[in-house]
N, C-alpha and C. Protein backbone atom coordinates (compact mmCIF):
# COMPACT_ATOMS: atom_id res chain seq x y z
N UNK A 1 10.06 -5.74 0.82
CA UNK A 1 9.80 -4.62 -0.07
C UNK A 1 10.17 -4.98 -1.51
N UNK A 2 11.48 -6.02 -2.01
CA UNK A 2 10.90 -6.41 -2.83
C UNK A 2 10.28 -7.00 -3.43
N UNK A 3 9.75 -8.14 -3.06
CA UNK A 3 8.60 -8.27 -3.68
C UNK A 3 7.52 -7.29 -4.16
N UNK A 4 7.24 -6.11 -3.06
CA UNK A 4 6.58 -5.18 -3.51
C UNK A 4 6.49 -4.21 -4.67
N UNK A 5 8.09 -3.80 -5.33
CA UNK A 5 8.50 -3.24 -5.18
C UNK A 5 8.51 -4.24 -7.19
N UNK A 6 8.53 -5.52 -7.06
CA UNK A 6 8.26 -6.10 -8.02
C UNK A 6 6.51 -6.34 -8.50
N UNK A 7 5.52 -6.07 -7.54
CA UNK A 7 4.39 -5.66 -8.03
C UNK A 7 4.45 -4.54 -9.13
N UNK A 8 4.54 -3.84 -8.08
CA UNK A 8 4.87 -2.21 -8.80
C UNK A 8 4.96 -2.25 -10.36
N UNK A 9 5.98 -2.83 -10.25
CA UNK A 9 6.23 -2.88 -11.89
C UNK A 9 5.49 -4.13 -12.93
N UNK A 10 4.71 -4.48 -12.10
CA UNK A 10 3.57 -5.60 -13.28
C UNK A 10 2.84 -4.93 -13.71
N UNK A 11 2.46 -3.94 -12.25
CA UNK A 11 1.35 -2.94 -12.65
C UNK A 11 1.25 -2.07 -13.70
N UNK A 12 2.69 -1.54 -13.72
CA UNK A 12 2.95 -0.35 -14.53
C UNK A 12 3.24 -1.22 -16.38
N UNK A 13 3.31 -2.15 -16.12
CA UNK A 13 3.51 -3.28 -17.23
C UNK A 13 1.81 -3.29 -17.75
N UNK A 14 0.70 -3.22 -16.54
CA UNK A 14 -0.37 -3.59 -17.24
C UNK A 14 -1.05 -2.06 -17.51
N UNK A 15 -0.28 -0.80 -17.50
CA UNK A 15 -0.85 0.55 -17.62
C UNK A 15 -0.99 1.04 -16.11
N UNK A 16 -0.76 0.48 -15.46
CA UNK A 16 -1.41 1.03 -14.07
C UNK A 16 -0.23 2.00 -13.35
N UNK A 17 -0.88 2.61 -12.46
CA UNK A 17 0.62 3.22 -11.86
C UNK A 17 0.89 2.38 -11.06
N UNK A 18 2.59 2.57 -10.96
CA UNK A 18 3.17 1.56 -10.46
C UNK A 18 3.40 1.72 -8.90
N UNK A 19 2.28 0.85 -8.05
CA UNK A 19 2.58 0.95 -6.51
C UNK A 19 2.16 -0.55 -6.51
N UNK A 20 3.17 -1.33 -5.37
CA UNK A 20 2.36 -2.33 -5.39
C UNK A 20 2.53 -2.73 -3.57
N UNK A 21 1.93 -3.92 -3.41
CA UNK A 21 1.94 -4.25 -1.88
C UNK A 21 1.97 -5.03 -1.68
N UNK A 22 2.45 -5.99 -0.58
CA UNK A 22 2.49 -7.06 -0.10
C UNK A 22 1.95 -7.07 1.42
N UNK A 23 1.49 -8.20 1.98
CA UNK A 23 0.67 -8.38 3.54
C UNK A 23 1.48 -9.70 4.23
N UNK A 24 2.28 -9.29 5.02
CA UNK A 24 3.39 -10.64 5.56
C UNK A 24 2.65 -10.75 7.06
N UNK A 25 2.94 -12.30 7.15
CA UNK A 25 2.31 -12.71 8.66
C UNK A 25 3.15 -13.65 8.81
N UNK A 26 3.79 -13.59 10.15
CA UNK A 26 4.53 -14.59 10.45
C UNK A 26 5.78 -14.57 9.61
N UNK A 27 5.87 -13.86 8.85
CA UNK A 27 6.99 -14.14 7.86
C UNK A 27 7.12 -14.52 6.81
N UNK A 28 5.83 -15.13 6.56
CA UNK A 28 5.20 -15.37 5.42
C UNK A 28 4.57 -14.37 4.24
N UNK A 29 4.34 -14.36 2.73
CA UNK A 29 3.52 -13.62 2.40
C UNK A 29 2.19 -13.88 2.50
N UNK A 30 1.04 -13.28 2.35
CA UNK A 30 -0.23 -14.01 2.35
C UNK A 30 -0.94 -13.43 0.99
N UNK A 31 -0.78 -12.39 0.53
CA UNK A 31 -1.24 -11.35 -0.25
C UNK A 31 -0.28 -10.54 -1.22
N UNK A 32 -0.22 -10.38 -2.55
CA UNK A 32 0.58 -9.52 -2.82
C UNK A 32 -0.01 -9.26 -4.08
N UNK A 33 0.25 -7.52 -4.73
CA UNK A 33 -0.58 -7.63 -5.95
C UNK A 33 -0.24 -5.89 -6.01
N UNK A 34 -0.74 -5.82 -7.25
CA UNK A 34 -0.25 -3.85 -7.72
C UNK A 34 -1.66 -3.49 -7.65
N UNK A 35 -1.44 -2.00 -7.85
CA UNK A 35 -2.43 -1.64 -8.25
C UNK A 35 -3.48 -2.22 -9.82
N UNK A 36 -4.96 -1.95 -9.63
CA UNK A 36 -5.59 -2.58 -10.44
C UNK A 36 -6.81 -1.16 -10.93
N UNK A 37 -6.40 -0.15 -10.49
CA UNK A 37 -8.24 0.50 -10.48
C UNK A 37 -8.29 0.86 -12.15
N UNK A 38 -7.60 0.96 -13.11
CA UNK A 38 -8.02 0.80 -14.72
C UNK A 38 -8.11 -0.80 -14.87
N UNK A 39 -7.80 -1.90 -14.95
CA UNK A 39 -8.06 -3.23 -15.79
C UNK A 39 -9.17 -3.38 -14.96
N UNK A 40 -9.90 -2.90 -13.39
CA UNK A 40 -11.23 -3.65 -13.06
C UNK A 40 -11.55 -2.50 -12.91
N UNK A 41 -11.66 -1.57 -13.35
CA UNK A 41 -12.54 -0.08 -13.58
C UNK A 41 -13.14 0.14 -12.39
N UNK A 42 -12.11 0.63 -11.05
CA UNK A 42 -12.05 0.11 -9.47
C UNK A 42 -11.48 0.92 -9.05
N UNK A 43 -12.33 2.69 -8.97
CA UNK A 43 -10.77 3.18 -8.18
C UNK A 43 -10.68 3.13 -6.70
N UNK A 44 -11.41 1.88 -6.01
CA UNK A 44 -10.66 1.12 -5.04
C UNK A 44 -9.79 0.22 -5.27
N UNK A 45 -9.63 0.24 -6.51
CA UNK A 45 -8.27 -1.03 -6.59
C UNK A 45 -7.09 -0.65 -6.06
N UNK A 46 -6.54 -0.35 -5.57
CA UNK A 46 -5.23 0.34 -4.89
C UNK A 46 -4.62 -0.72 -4.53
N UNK A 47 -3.56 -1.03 -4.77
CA UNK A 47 -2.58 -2.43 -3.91
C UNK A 47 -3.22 -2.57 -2.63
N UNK A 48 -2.88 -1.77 -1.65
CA UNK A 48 -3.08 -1.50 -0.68
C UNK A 48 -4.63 -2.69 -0.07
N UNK A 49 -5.45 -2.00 -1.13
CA UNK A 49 -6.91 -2.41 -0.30
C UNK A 49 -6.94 -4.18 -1.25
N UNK A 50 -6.31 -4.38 -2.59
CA UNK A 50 -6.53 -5.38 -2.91
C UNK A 50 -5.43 -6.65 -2.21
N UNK A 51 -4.79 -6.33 -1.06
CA UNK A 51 -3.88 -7.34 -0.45
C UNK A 51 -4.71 -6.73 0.51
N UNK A 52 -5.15 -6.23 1.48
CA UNK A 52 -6.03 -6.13 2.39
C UNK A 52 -6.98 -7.05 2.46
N UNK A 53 -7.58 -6.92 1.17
CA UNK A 53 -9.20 -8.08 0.97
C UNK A 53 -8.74 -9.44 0.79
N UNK A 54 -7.98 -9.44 -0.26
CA UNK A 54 -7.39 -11.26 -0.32
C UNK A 54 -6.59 -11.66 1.35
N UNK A 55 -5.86 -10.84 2.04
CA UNK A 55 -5.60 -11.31 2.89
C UNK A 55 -6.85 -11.24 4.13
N UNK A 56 -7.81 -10.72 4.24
CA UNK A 56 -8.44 -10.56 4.90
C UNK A 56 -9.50 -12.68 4.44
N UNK A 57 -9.43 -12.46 3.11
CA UNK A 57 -10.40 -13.93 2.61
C UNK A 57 -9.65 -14.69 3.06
N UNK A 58 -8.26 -14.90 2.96
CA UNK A 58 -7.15 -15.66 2.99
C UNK A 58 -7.25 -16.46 4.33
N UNK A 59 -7.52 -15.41 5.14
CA UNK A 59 -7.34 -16.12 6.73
C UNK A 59 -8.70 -16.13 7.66
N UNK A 60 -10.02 -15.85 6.71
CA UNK A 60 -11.05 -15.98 6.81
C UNK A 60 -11.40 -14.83 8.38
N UNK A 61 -10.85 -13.46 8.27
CA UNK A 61 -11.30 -12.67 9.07
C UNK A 61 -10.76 -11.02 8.74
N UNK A 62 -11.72 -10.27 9.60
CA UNK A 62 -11.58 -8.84 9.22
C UNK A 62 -10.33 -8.30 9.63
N UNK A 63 -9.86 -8.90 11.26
CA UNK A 63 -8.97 -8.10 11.91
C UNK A 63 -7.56 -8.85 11.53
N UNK A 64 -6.48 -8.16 11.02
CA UNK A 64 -5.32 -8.60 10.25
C UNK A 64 -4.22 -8.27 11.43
N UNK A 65 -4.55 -8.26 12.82
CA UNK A 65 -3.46 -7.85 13.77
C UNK A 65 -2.21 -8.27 13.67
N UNK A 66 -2.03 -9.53 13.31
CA UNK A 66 -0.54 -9.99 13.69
C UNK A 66 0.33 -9.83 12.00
N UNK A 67 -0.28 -8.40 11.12
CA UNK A 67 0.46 -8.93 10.03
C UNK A 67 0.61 -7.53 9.49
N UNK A 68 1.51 -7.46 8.31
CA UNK A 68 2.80 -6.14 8.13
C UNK A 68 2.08 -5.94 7.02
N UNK A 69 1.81 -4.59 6.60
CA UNK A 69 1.63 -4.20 5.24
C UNK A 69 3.12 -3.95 4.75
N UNK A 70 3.54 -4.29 3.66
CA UNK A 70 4.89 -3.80 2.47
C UNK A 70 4.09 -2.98 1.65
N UNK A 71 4.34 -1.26 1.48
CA UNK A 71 3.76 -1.06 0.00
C UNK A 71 4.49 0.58 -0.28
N UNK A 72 5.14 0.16 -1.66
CA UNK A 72 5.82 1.26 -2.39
C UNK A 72 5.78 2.77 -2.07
N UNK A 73 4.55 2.85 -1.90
CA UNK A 73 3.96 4.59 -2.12
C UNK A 73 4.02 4.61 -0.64
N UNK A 74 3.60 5.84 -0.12
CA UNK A 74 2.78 5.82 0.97
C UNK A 74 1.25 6.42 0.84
N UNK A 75 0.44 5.70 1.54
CA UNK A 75 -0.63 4.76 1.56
C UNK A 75 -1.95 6.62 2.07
N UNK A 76 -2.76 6.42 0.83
CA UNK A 76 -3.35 7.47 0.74
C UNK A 76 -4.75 7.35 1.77
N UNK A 77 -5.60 8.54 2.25
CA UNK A 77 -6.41 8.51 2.94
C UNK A 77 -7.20 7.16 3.09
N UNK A 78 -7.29 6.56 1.83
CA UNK A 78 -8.85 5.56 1.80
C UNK A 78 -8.21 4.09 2.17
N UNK A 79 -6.86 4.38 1.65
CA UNK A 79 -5.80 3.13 2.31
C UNK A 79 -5.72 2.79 3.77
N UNK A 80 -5.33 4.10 3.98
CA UNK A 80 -4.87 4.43 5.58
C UNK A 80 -6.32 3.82 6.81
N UNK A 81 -7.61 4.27 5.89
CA UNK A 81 -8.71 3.57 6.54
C UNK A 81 -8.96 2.39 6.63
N UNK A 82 -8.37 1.72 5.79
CA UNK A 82 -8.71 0.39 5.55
C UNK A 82 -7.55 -0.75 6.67
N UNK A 83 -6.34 0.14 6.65
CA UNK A 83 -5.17 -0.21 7.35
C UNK A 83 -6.22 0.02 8.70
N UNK A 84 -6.56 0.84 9.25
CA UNK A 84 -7.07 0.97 10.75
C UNK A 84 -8.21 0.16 10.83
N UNK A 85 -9.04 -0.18 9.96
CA UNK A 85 -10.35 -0.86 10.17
C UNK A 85 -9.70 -2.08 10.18
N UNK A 86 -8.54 -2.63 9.27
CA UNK A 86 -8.16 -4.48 9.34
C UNK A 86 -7.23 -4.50 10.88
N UNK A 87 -6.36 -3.30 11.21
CA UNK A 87 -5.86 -3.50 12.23
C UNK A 87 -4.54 -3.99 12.22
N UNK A 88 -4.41 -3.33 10.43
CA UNK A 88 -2.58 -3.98 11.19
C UNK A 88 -1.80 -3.57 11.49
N UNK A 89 -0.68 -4.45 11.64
CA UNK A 89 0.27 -4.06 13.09
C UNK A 89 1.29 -2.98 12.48
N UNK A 90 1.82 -3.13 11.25
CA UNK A 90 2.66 -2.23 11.05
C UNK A 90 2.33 -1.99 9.20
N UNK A 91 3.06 -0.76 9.28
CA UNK A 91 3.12 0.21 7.53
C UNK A 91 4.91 0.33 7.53
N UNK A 92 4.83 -0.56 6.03
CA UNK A 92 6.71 -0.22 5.67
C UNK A 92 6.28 0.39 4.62
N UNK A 93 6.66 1.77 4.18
CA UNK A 93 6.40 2.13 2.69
C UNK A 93 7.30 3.02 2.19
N UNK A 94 7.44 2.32 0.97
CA UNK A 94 8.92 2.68 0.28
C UNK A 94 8.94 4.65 -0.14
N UNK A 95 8.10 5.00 -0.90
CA UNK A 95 8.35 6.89 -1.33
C UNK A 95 7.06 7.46 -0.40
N UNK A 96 8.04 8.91 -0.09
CA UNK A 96 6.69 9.37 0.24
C UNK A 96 5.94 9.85 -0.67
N UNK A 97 4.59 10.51 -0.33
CA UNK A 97 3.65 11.04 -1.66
C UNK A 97 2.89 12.26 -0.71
N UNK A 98 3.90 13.49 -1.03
CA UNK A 98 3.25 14.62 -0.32
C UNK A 98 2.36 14.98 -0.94
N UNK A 99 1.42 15.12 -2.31
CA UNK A 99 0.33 15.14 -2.74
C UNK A 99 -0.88 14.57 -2.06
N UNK A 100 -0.55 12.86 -2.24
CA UNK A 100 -1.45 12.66 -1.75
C UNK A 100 -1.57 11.28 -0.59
N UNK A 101 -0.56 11.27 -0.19
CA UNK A 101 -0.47 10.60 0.91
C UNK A 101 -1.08 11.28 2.24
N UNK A 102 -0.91 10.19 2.96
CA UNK A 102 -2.13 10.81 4.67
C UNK A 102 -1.67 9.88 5.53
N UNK A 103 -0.35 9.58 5.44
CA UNK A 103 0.02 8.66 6.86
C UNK A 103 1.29 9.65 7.50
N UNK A 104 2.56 10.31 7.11
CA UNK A 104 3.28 11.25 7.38
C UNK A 104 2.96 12.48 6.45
N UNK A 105 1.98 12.43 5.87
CA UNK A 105 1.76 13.67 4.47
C UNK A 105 0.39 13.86 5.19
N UNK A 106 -0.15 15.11 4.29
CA UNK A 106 -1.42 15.49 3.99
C UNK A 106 -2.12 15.34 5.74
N UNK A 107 -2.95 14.82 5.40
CA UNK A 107 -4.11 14.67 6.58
C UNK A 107 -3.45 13.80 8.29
N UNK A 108 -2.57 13.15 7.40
CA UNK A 108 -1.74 12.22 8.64
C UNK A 108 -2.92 11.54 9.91
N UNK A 109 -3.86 10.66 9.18
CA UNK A 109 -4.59 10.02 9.08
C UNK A 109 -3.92 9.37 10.58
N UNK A 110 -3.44 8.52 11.11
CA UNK A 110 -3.19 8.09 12.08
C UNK A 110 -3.17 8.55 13.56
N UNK A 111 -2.62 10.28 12.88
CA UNK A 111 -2.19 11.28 14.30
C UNK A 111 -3.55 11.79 14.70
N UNK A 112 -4.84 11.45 14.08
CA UNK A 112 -6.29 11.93 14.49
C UNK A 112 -6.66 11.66 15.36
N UNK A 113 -7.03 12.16 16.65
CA UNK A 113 -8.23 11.81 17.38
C UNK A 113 -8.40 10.55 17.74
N UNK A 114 -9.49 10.84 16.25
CA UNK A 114 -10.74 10.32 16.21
C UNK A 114 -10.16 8.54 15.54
N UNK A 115 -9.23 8.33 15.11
CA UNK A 115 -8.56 7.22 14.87
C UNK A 115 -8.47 6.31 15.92
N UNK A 116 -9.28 4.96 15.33
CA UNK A 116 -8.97 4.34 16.34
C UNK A 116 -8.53 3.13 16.61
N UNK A 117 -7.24 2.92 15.35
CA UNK A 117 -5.90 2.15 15.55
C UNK A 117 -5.04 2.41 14.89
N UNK A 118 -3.67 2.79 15.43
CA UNK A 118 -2.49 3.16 14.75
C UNK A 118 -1.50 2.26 14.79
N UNK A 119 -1.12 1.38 13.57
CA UNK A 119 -0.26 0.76 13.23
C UNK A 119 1.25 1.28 13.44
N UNK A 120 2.14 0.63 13.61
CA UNK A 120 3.39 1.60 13.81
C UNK A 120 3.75 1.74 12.31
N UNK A 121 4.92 2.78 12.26
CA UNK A 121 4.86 3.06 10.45
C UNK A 121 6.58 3.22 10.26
N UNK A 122 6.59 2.85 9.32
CA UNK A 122 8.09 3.39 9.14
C UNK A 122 8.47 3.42 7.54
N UNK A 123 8.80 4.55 7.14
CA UNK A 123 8.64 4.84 5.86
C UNK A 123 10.25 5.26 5.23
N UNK A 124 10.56 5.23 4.05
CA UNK A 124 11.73 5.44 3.36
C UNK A 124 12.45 3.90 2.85
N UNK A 125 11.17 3.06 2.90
CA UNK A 125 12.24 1.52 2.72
C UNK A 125 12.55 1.65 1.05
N UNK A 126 13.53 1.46 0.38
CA UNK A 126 13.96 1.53 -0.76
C UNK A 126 13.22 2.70 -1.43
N UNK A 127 13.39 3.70 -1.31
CA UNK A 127 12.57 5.01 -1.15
C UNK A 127 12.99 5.31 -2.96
N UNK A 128 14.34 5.45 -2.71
CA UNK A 128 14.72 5.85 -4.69
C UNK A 128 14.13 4.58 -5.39
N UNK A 129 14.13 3.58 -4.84
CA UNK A 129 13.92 2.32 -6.14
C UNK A 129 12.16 3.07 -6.10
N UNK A 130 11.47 3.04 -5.19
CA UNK A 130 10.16 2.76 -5.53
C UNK A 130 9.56 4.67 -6.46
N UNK A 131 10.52 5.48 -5.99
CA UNK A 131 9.87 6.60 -6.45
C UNK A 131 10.77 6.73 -8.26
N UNK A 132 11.71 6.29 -8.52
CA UNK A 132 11.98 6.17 -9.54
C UNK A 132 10.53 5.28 -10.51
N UNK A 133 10.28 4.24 -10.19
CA UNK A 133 9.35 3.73 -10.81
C UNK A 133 8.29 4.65 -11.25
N UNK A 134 7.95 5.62 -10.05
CA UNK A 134 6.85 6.27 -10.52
C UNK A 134 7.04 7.67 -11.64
N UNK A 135 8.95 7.87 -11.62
CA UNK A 135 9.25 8.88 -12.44
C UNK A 135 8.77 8.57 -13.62
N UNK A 136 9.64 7.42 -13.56
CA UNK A 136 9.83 6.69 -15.46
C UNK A 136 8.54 6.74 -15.58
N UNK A 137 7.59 6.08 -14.89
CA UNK A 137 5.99 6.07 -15.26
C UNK A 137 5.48 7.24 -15.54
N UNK A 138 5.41 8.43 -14.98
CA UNK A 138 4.47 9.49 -15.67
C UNK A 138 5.58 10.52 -16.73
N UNK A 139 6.75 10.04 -16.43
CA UNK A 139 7.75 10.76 -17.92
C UNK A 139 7.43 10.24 -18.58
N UNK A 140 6.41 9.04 -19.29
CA UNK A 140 6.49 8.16 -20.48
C UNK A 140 4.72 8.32 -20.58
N UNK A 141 4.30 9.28 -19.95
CA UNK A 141 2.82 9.23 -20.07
C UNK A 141 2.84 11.05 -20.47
N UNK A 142 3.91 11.81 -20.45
CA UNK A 142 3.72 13.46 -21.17
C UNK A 142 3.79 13.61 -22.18
């Protein structure tokens, strides 16, 4: 988480809000990066989906089973899809985001049905470091 947790704050360094993510396999990182959706005018850029795709190129396949998402926030609807379509094994994410989160918030994207892979999840990892980031960030944007 930190490493993640040190995305976060490049992001918020390059204007972006500050969430960032990392994709560990084996123990390894494979992927790590902040959010991007203002510098590539992308609002799929989300940490989330941009360590998804590099790790998905990385190991030259769609299904990411044997590997951990790390990421600050918790991980909003379009995230949460992308987490079930790559298939990975687990969600660590540092604040929650009852706005607009959808993994223990909002829609709770996992507990559906119609879902059809649920990563195990476990949320609150450095919970003040990562939601402080996002204070300072929108107190310095009123």
């Amino acid at each position: 988480m930190g490493r993640a947790l040190e995305e976060a704050e490049n992001a918020a360094s390059r204007g972006e809000v500050p969430i960032g993510a990392v994709l560990v396999r084996h123990g390894a990182i494979i992927a790590a990066d902040g959010n991007r959706t203002r510098e590539l005018a992308d609002p799929t850029a989300h940490a989330e989906m941009l360590v998804i795709r590099a790790g998905a190129a990385a190991l030259g396949t769609d299904r990411l089973s044997d590997c951990d998402l790390y990421v600050t926030l918790e991980p909003c609807t379009m995230c949460a899809g992308a987490i079930a379509w790559a298939r990975l094994r687990r969600v660590y994410y540092g604040a929650a985001d009852p706005k607009g989160g959808a993994v223990e918030s909002g829609v709770r994207f996992f507990a559906q049905a119609t879902c059809h892979h649920r990563p195990d999840i476990y949320g609150g990892f450095r919970e003040s470091e990562a939601a402080g980031l996002l204070r300072e960030f929108f107190a310095g944007r009123r």
